[in-house]
C-alpha atoms as a PDB file:
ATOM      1  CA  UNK A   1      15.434 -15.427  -2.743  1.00  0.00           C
ATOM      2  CA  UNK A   2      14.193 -12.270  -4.678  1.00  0.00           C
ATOM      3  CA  UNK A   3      10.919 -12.781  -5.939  1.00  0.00           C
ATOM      4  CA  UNK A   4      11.178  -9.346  -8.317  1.00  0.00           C
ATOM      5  CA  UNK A   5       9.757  -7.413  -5.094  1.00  0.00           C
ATOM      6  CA  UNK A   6      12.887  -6.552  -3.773  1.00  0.00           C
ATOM      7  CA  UNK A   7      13.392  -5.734   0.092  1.00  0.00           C
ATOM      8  CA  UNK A   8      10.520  -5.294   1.932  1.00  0.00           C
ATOM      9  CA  UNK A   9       9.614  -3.502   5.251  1.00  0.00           C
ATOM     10  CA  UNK A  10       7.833  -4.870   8.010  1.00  0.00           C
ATOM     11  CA  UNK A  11       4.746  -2.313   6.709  1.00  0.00           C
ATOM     12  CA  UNK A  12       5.441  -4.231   3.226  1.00  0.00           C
ATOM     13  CA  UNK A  13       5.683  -7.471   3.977  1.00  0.00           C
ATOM     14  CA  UNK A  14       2.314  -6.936   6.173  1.00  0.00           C
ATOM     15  CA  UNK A  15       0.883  -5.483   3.468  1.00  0.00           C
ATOM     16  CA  UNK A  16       1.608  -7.856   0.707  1.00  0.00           C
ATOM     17  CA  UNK A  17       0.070 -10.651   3.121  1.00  0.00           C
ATOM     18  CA  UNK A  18      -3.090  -8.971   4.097  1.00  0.00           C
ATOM     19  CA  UNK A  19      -2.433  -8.344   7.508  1.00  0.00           C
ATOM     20  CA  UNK A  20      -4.908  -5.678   8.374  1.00  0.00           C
ATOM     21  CA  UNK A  21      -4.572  -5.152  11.568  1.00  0.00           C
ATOM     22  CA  UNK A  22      -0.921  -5.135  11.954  1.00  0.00           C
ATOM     23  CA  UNK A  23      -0.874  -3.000   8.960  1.00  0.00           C
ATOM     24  CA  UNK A  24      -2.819  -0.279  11.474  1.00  0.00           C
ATOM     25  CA  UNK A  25      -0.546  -1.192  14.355  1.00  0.00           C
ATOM     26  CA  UNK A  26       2.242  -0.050  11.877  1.00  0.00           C
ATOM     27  CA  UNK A  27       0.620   3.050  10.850  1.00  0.00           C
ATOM     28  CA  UNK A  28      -0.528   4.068  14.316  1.00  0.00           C
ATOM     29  CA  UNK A  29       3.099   3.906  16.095  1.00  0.00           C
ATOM     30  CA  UNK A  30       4.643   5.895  12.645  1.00  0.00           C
ATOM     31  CA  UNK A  31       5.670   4.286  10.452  1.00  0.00           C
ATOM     32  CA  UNK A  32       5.954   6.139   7.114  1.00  0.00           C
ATOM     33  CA  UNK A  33       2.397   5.258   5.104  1.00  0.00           C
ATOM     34  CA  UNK A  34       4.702   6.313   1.490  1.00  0.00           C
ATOM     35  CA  UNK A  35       7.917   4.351   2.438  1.00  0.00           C
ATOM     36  CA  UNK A  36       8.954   2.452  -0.523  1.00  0.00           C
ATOM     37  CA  UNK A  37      10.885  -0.789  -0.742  1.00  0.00           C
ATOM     38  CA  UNK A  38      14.322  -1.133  -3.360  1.00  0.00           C
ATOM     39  CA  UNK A  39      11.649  -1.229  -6.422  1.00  0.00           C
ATOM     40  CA  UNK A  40       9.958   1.383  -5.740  1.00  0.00           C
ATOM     41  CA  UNK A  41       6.709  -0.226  -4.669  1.00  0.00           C
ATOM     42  CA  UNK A  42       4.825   1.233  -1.573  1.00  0.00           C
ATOM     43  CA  UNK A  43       2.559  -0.760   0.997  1.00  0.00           C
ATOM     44  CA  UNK A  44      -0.093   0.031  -1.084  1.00  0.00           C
ATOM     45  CA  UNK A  45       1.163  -1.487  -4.605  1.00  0.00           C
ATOM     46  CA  UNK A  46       1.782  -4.599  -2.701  1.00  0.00           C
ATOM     47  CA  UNK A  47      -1.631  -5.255  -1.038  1.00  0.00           C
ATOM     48  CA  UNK A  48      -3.667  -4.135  -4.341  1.00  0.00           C
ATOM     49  CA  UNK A  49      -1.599  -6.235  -5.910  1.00  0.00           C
ATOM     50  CA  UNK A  50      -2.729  -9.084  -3.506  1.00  0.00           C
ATOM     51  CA  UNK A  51      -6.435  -8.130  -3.849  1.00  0.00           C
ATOM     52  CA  UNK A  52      -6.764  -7.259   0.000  1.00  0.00           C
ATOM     53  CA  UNK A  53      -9.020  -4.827  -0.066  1.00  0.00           C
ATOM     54  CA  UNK A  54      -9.078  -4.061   4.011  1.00  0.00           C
ATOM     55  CA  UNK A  55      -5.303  -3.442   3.725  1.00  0.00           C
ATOM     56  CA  UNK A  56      -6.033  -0.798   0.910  1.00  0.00           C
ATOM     57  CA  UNK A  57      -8.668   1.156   2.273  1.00  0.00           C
ATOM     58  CA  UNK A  58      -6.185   1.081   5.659  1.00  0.00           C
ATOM     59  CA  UNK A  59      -3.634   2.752   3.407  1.00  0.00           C
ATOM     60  CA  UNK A  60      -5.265   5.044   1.543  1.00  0.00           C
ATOM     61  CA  UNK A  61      -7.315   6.463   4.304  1.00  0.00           C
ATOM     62  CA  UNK A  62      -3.927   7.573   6.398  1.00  0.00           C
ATOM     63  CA  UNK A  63      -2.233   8.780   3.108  1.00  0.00           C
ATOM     64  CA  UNK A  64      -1.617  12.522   3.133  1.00  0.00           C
ATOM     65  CA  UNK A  65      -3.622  14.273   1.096  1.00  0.00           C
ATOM     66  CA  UNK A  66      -0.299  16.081  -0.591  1.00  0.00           C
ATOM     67  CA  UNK A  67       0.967  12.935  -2.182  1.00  0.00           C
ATOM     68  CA  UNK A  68      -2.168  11.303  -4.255  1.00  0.00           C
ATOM     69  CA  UNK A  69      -1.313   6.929  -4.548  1.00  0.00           C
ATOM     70  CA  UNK A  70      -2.394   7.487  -7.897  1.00  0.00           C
ATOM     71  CA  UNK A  71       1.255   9.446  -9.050  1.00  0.00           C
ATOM     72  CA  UNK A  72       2.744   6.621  -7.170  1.00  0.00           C
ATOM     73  CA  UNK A  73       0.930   3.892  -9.299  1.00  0.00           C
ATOM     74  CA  UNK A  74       1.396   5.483 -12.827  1.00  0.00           C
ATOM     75  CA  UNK A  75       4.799   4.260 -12.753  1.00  0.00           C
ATOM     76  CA  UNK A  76       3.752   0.479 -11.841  1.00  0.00           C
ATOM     77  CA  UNK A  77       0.313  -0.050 -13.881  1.00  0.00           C
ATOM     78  CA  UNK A  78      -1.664  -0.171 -10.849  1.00  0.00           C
ATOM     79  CA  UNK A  79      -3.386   2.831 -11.256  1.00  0.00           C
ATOM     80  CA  UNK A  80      -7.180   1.050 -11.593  1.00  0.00           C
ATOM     81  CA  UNK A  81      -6.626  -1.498  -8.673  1.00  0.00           C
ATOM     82  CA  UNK A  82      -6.109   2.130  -6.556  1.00  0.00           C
ATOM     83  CA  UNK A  83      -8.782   4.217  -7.797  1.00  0.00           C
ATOM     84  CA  UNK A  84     -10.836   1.051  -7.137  1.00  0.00           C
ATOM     85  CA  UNK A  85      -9.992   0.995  -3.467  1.00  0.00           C
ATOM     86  CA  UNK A  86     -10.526   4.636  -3.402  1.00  0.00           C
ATOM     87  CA  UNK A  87     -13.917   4.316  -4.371  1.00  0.00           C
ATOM     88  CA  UNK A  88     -14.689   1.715  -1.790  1.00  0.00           C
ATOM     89  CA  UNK A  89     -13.294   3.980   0.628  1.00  0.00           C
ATOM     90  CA  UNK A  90     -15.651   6.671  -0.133  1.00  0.00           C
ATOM     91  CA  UNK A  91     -18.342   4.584  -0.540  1.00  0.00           C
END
């Protein structure tokens, strides 16, 4: 059943759960940081939408540095949830 989420990838769905490390596993064999599931939502919306943190700062930190998560959030009000993780990062 669709939960408003829409189809997820595995990078998603690990995401969205808080799984860290699998999250890194994911990242670290290629798979696209900025995919996006059928909403529009990336890896990242998901896990600050979740609260985990770890998964965040995972994301951000292998984001390019071309395509800022904060155009990407605009569009889903998550904008302060991501510039919160982005301060953690750099802290």
């Amino acid at each position: 059943m669709d939960t408003g989420t829409g189809w997820k990838i595995p990078l998603h769905m690990s995401a969205e759960k808080g799984h860290d490390k699998c999250v890194r596993a994911m990242l670290d064999s290629g798979v696209d940081v900025d995919a996006v599931n059928s909403t529009g939502r990336t890896a990242l919306h998901l896990a600050a939408k979740n609260g985990h943190v770890d998964v965040m700062k995972t994301l951000l930190n292998r984001m390019p540095t071309s395509t800022p998560p904060m155009n990407l959030a605009d569009r889903h009000s998550m904008m302060r949830l991501i510039m919160t993780a982005r301060l953690l990062c750099d802290s």
